[in-house]
Protein backbone atom coordinates (compact mmCIF):
# COMPACT_ATOMS: atom_id res chain seq x y z
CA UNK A 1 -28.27 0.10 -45.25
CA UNK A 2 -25.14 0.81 -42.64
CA UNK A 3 -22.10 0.06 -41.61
CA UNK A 4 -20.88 -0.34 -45.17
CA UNK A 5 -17.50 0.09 -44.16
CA UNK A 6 -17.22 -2.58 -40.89
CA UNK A 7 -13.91 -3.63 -40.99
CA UNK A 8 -11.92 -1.03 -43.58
CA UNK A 9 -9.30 1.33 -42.77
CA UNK A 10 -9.24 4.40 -44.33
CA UNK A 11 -5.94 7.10 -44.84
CA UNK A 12 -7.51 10.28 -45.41
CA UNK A 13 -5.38 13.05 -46.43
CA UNK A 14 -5.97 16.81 -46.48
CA UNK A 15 -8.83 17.11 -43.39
CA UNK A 16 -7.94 21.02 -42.66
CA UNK A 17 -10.72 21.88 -40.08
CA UNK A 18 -14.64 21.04 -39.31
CA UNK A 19 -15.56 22.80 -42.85
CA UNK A 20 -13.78 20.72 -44.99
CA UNK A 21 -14.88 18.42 -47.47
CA UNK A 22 -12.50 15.47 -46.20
CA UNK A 23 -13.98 15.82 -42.86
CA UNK A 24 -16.91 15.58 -43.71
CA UNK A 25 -15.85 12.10 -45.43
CA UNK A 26 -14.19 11.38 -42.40
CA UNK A 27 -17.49 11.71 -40.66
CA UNK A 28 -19.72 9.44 -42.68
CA UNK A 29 -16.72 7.14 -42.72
CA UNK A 30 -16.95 6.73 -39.00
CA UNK A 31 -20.45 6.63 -38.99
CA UNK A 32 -20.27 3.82 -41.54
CA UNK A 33 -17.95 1.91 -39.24
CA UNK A 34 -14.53 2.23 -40.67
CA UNK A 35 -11.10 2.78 -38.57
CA UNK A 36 -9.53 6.21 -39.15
CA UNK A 37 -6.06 7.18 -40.26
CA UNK A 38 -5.63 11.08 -40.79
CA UNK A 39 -2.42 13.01 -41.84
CA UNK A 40 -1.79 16.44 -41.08
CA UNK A 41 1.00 18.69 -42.41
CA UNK A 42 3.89 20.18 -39.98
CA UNK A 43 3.33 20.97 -35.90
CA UNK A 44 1.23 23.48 -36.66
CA UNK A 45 -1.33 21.57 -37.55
CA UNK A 46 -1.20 18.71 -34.99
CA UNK A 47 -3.29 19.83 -32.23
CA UNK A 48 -6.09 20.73 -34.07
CA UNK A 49 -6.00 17.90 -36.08
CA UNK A 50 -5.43 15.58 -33.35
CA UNK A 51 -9.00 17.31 -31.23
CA UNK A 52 -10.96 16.73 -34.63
CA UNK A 53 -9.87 12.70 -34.74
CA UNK A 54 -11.64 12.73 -30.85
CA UNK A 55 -14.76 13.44 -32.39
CA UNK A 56 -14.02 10.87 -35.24
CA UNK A 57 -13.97 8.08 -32.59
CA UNK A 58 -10.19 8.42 -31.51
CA UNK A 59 -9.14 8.19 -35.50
CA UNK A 60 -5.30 7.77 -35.55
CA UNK A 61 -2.92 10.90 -36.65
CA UNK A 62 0.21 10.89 -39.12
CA UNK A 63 2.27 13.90 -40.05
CA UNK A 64 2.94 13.69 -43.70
CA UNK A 65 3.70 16.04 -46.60
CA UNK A 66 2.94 14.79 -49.60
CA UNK A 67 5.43 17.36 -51.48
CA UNK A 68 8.12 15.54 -49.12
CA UNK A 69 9.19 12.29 -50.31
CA UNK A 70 10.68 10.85 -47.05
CA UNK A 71 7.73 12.01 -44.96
CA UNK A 72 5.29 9.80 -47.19
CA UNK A 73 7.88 7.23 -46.68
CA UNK A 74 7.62 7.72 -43.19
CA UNK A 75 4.15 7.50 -43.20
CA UNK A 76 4.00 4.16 -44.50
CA UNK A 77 6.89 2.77 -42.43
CA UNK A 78 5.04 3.89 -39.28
CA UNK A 79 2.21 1.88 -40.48
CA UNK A 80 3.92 -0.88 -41.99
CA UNK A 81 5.41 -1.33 -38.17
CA UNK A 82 1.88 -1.36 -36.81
CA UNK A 83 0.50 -4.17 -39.07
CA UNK A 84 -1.78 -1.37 -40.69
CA UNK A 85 -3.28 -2.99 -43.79
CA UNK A 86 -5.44 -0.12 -46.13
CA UNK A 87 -8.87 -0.83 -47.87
CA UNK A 88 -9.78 2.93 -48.76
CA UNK A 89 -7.31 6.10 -49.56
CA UNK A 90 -8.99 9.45 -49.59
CA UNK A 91 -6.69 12.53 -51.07
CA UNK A 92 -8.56 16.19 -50.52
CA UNK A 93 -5.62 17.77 -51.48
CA UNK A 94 -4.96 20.94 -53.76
CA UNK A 95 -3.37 24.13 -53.87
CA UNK A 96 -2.17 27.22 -55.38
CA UNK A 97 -0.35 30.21 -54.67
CA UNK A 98 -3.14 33.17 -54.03
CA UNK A 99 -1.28 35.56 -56.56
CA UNK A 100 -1.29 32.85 -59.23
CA UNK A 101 -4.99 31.49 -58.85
CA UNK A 102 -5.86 35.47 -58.71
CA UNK A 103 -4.45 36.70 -61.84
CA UNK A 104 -5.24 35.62 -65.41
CA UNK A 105 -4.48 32.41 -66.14
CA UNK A 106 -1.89 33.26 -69.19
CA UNK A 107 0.13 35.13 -66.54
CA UNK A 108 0.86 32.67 -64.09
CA UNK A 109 4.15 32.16 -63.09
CA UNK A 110 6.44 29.37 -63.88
CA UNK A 111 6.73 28.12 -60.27
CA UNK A 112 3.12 28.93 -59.62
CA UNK A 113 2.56 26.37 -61.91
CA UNK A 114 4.51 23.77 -60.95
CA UNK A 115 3.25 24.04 -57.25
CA UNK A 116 -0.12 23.33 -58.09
CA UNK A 117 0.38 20.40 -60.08
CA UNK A 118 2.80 19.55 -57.70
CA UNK A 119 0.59 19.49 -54.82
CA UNK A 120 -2.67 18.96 -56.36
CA UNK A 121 -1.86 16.35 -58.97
CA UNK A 122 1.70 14.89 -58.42
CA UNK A 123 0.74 14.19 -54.81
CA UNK A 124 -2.01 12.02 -55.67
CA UNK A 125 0.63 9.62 -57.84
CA UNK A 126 3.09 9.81 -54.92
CA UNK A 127 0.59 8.65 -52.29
CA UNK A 128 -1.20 5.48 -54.78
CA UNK A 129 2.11 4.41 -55.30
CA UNK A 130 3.51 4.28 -51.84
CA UNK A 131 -0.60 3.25 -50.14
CA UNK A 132 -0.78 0.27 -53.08
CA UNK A 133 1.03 -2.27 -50.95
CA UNK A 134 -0.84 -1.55 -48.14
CA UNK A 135 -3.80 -2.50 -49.74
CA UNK A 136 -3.02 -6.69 -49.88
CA UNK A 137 -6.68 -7.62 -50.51
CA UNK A 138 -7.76 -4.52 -53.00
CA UNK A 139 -9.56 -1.66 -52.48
CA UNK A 140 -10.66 2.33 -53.29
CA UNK A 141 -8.77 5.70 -53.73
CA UNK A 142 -10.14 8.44 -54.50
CA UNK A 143 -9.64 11.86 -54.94
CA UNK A 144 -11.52 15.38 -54.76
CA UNK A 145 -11.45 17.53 -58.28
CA UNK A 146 -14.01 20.28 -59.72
CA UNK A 147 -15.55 21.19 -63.11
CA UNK A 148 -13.31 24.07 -63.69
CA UNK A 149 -11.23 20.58 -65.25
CA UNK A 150 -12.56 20.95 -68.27
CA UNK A 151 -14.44 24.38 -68.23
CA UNK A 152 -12.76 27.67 -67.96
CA UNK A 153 -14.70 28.71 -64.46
CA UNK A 154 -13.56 32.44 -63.55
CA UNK A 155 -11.13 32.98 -61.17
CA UNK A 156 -10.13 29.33 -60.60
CA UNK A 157 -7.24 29.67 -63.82
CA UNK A 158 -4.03 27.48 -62.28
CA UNK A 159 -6.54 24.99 -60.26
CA UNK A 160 -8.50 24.39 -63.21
CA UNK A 161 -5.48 23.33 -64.66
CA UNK A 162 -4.02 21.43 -62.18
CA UNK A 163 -7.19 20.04 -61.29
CA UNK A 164 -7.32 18.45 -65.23
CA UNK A 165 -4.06 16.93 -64.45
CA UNK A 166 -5.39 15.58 -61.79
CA UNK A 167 -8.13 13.65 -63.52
CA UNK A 168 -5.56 12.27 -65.96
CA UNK A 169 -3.70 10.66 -63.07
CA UNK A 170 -6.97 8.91 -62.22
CA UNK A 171 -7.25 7.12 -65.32
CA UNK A 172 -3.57 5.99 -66.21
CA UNK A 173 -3.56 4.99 -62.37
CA UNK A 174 -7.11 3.33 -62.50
CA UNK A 175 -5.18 1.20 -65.48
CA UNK A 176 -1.81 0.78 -63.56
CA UNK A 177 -3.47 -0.47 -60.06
CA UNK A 178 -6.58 -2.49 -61.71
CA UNK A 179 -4.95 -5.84 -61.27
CA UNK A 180 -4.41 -5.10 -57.86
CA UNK A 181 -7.73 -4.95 -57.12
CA UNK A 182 -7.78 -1.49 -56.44
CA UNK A 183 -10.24 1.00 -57.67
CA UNK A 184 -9.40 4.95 -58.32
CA UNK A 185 -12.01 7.38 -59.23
CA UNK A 186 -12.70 11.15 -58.77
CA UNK A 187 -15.69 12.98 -56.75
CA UNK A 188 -16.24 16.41 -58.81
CA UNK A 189 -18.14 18.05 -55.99
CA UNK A 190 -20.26 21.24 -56.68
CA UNK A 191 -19.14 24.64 -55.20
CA UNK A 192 -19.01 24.14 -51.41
CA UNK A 193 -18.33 26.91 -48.98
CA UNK A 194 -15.10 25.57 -47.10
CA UNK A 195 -11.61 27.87 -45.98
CA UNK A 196 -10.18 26.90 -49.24
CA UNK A 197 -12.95 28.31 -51.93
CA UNK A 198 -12.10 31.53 -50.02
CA UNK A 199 -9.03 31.52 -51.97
CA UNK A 200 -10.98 32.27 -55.14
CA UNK A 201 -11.81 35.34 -56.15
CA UNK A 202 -15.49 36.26 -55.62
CA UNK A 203 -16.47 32.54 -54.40
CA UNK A 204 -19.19 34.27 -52.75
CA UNK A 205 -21.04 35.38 -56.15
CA UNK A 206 -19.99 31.82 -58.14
CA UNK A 207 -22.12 29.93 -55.25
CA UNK A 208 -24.86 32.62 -55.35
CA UNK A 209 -24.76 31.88 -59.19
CA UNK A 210 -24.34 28.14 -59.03
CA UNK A 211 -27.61 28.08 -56.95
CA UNK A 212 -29.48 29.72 -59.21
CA UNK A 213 -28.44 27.82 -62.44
CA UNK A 214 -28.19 24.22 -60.68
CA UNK A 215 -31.17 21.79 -61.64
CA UNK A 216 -31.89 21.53 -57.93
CA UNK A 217 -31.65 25.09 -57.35
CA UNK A 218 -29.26 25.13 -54.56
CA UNK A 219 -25.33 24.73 -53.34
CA UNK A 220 -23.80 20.92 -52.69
CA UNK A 221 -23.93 19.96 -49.50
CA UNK A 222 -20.77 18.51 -48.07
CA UNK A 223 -22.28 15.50 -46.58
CA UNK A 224 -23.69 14.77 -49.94
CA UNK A 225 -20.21 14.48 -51.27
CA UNK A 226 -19.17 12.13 -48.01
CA UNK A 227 -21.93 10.00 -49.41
CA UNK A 228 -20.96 9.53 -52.39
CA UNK A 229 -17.54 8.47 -50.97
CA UNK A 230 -18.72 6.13 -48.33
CA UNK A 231 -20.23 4.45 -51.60
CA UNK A 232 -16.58 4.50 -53.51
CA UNK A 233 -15.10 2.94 -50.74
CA UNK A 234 -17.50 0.21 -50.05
CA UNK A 235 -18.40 -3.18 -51.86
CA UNK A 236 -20.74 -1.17 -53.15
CA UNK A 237 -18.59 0.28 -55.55
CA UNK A 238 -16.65 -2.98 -56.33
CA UNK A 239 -16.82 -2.45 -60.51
CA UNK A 240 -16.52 1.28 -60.14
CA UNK A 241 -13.64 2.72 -61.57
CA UNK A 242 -11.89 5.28 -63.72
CA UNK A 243 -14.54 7.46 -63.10
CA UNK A 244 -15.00 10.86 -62.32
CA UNK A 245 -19.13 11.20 -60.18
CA UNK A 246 -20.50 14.47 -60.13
CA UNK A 247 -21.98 15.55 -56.77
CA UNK A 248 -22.99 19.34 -57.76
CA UNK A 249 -26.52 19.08 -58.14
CA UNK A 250 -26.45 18.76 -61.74
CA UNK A 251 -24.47 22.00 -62.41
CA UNK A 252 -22.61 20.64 -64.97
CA UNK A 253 -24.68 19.53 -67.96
CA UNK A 254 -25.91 23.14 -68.04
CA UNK A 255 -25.04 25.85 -70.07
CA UNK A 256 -24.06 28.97 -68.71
């Protein structure tokens, strides 16, 4: 089967460089046919974001900051004004201040906190709310989370956190935009060597040890995850919803 997404739009937020999971969605998006919408954050980020939507078949680029109120209203005014109607949101969006995700959980700081729901969980609310009446006839978002959500993983402490926040916005939301016709689920993808997991303390030895515990014996492939959301944002997927998909090779229904 191809071209399951002929005739979709997609927003994707949060495609950093080649090695990040949201390009790699971007990827199978455009090889499933869809029309591309990126956003990057500030003018430092515009070239390089604007030479990786080349290679995505000339995908469209939006600044926006989804901590910034009037910049995600300024996305959706500039494609408001171009007639831009969306089928399929993708947020890949999460951080944390390195001291904060570094040191033990139970000493994380007050605004340390706050900035990572902020940006990894808030965002996700701020962005359905302002996309939802861009999607007229229905449609998917989805968002990018990790099993440190409900197990204590070491090292990832304030993500884990935020990142179980983050799940909880997909269900109230999945309830709130249901009778719209639009369908919000999560992709928990298995540890995947990208410029962000560098941010975690010893990433290199949780991969080595994910690999050996997995039940298919090796790391998540990033494509695999772009699969799996080429299927949440087809018809495919059309009574999908509320749901959180593991893509980690099985690594979570084992015990460690």
């Amino acid at each position: 089967m191809s071209n399951l997404l002929t005739g979709k739009t997609a927003l994707i937020l949060g495609v950093a460089n080649k090695w990040s999971i949201a390009y790699a969605i971007a990827k199978a998006y455009h090889r499933e046919g869809a029309s591309l919408i990126l956003t990057y954050q500030g003018e430092r980020l515009r070239l390089s974001i604007e030479e990786l939507a080349v290679d995505l078949g000339g995908a469209r680029v939006i600044p926006c900051d989804v901590t910034v109120d009037s910049e995600i209203d300024a996305m959706i005014a500039t494609l408001n004004a171009s007639g831009t109607k969306l089928d399929i949101v993708v947020h890949s969006i999460a951080f944390a201040n390195k001291d904060d995700l570094n040191r033990p959980f139970v000493e994380v700081s007050r605004d340390g906190f706050l900035q990572a729901q902020n940006i990894s969980a808030y965002s996700l609310v701020a962005v359905s709310k302002a996309c939802a009446p861009l999607m007229t006839e229905g449609g998917s978002i989805m968002t990018l989370t990790y099993l440190g959500s409900t197990r204590v993983i070491k090292n990832y402490n304030v993500m884990g956190v935020a990142k179980a926040s983050l799940e909880a916005c997909v269900r109230y939301l999945t309830a709130d935009l249901g009778p719209q016709k639009i369908r919000v689920n999560a992709i928990s993808a298995g540890a995947i060597k990208t410029a962000a997991a560098r941010g975690i303390k010893d990433f290199s030895k949780l991969l080595e040890g994910a690999a050996e515990i997995t039940p298919l014996r090796r790391n998540t492939d990033p494509m695999e995850v772009a699969d799996t959301a080429v299927f949440l944002g087809s018809d495919l997927s059309r009574a999908v919803t509320g749901n959180c998909i593991f893509v980690d090779g099985g690594f979570h229904i084992m015990g460690v």
